[in-house]
C-alpha atoms as a PDB file:
ATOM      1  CA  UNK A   1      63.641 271.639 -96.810  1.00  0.00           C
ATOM      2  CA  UNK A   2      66.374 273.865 -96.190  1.00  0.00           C
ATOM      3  CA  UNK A   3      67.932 270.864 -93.051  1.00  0.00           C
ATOM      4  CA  UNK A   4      68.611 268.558 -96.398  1.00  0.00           C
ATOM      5  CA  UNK A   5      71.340 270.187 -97.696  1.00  0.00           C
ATOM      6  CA  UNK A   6      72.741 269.604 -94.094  1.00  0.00           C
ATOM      7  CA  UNK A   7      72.311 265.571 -93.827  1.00  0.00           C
ATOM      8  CA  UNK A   8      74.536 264.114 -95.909  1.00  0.00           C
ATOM      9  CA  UNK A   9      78.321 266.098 -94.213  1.00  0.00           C
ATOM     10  CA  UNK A  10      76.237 265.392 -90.932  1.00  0.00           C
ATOM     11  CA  UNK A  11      76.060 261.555 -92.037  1.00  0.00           C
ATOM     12  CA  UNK A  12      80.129 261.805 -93.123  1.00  0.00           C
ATOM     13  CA  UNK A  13      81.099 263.349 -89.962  1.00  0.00           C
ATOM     14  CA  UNK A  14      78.836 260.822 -88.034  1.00  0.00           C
ATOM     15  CA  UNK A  15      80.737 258.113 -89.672  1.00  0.00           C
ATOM     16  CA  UNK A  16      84.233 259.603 -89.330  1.00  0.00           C
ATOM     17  CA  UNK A  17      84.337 260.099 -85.781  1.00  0.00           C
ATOM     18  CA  UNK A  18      82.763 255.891 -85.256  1.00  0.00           C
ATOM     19  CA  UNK A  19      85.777 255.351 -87.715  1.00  0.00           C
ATOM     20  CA  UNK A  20      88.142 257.240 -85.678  1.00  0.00           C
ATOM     21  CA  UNK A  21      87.217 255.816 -82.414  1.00  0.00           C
ATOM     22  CA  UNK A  22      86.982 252.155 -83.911  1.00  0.00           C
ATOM     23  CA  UNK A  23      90.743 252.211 -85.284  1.00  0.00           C
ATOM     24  CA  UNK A  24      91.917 253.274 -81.726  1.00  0.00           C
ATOM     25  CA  UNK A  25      90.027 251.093 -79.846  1.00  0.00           C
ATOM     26  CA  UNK A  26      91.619 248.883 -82.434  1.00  0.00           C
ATOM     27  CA  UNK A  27      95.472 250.407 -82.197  1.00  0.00           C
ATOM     28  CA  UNK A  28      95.065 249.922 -77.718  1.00  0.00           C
ATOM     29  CA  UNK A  29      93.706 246.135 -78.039  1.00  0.00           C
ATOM     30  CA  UNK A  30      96.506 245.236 -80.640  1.00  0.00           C
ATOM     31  CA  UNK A  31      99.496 247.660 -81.009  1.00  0.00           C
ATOM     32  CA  UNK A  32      99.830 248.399 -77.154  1.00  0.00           C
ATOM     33  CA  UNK A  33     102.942 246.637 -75.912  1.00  0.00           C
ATOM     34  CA  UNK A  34     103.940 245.841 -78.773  1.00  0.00           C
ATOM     35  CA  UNK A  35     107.137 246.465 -80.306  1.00  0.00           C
ATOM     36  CA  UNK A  36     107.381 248.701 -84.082  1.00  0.00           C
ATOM     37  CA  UNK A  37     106.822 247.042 -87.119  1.00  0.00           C
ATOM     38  CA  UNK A  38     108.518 248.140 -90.156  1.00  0.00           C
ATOM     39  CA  UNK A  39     107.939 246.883 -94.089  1.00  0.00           C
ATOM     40  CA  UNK A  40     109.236 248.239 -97.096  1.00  0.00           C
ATOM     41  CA  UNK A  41     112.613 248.695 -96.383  1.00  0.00           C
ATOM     42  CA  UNK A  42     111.954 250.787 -93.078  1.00  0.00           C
ATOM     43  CA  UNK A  43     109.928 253.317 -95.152  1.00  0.00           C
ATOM     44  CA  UNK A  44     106.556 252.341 -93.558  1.00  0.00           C
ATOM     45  CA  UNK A  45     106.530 251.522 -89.426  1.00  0.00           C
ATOM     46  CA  UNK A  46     103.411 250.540 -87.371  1.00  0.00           C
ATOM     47  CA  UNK A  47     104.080 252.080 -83.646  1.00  0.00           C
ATOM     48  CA  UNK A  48     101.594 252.718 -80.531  1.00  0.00           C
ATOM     49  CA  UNK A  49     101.688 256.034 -79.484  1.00  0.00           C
ATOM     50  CA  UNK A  50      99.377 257.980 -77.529  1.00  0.00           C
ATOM     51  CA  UNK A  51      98.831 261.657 -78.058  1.00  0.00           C
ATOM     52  CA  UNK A  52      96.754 263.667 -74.983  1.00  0.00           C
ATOM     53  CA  UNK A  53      97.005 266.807 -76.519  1.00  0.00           C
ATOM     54  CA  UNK A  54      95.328 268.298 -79.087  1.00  0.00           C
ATOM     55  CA  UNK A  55      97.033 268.573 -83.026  1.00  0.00           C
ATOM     56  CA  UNK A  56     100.795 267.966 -82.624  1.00  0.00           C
ATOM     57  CA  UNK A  57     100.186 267.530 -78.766  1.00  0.00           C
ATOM     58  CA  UNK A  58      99.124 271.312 -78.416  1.00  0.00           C
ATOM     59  CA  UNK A  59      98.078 271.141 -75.094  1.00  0.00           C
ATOM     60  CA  UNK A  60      99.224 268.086 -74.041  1.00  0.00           C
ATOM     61  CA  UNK A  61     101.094 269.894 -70.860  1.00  0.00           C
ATOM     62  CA  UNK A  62      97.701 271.325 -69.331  1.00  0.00           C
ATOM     63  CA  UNK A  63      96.136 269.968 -66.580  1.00  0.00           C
ATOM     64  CA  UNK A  64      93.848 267.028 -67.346  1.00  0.00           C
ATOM     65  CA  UNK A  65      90.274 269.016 -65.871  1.00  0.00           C
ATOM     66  CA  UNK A  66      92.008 272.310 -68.084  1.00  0.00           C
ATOM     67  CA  UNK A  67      92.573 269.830 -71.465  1.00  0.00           C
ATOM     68  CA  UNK A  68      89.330 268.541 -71.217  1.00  0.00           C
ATOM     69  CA  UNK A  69      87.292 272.052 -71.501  1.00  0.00           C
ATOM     70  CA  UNK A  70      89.681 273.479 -73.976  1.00  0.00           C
ATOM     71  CA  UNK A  71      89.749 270.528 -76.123  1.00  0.00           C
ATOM     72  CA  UNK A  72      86.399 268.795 -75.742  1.00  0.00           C
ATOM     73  CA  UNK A  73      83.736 271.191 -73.939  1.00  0.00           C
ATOM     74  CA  UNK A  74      84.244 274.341 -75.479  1.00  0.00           C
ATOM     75  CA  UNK A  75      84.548 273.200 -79.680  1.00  0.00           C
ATOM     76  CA  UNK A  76      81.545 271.268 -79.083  1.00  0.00           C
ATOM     77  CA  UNK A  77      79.690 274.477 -77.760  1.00  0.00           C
ATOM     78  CA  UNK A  78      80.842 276.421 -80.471  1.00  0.00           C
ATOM     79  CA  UNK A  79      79.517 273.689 -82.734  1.00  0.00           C
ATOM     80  CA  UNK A  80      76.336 273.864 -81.411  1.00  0.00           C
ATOM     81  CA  UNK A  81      76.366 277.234 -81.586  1.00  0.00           C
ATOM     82  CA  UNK A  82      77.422 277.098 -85.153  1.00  0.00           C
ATOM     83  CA  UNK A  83      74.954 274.468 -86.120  1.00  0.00           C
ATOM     84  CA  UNK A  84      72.400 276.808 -84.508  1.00  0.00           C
ATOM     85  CA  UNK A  85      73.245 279.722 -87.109  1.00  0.00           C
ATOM     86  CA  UNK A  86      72.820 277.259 -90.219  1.00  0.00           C
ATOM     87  CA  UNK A  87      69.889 276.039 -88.939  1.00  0.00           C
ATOM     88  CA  UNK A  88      68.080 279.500 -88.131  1.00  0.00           C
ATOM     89  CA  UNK A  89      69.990 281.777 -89.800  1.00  0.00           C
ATOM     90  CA  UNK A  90      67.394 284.653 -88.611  1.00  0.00           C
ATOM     91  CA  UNK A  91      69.693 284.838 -85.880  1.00  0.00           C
END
């Protein structure tokens, strides 16, 4: 009973991460090449931009093969590993 309690932020970060990667898929089909948009009185812009790095580009200058571990590999081991504790936390 106790895996309940973990379904529903499971379900929102499910459906976060399909939003995420539907609005860029969205941004590189329609914004790419494109020039900036601007409305109210330049206080709101639509722009392409690409970010490779992590937060605020951290890590944007590492190799591609060193970027990948650091920013994709390794947090998704320590979520595991996370997970693993909430879901037997005997260990």
């Amino acid at each position: 009973m106790a895996y309940k309690k973990f379904i529903l932020p499971l379900l929102v970060i499910i459906l976060v991460i399909i939003s995420d990667r539907i609005s860029k898929q969205w941004a590189v089909e329609t914004l790419k090449g494109m020039p900036a948009e601007s409305y109210l009185g330049d206080s709101f812009r639509i722009i392409y931009a690409e970010n490779e790095g992590a937060f605020l580009s951290l890590g944007s200058e590492l190799p591609e093969n060193v970027r990948f571990w650091l920013l994709a590999i390794i947090p998704i081991l320590a979520a595991g590993l996370r997970g693993r504790c909430c879901w037997d936390p005997g260990r």
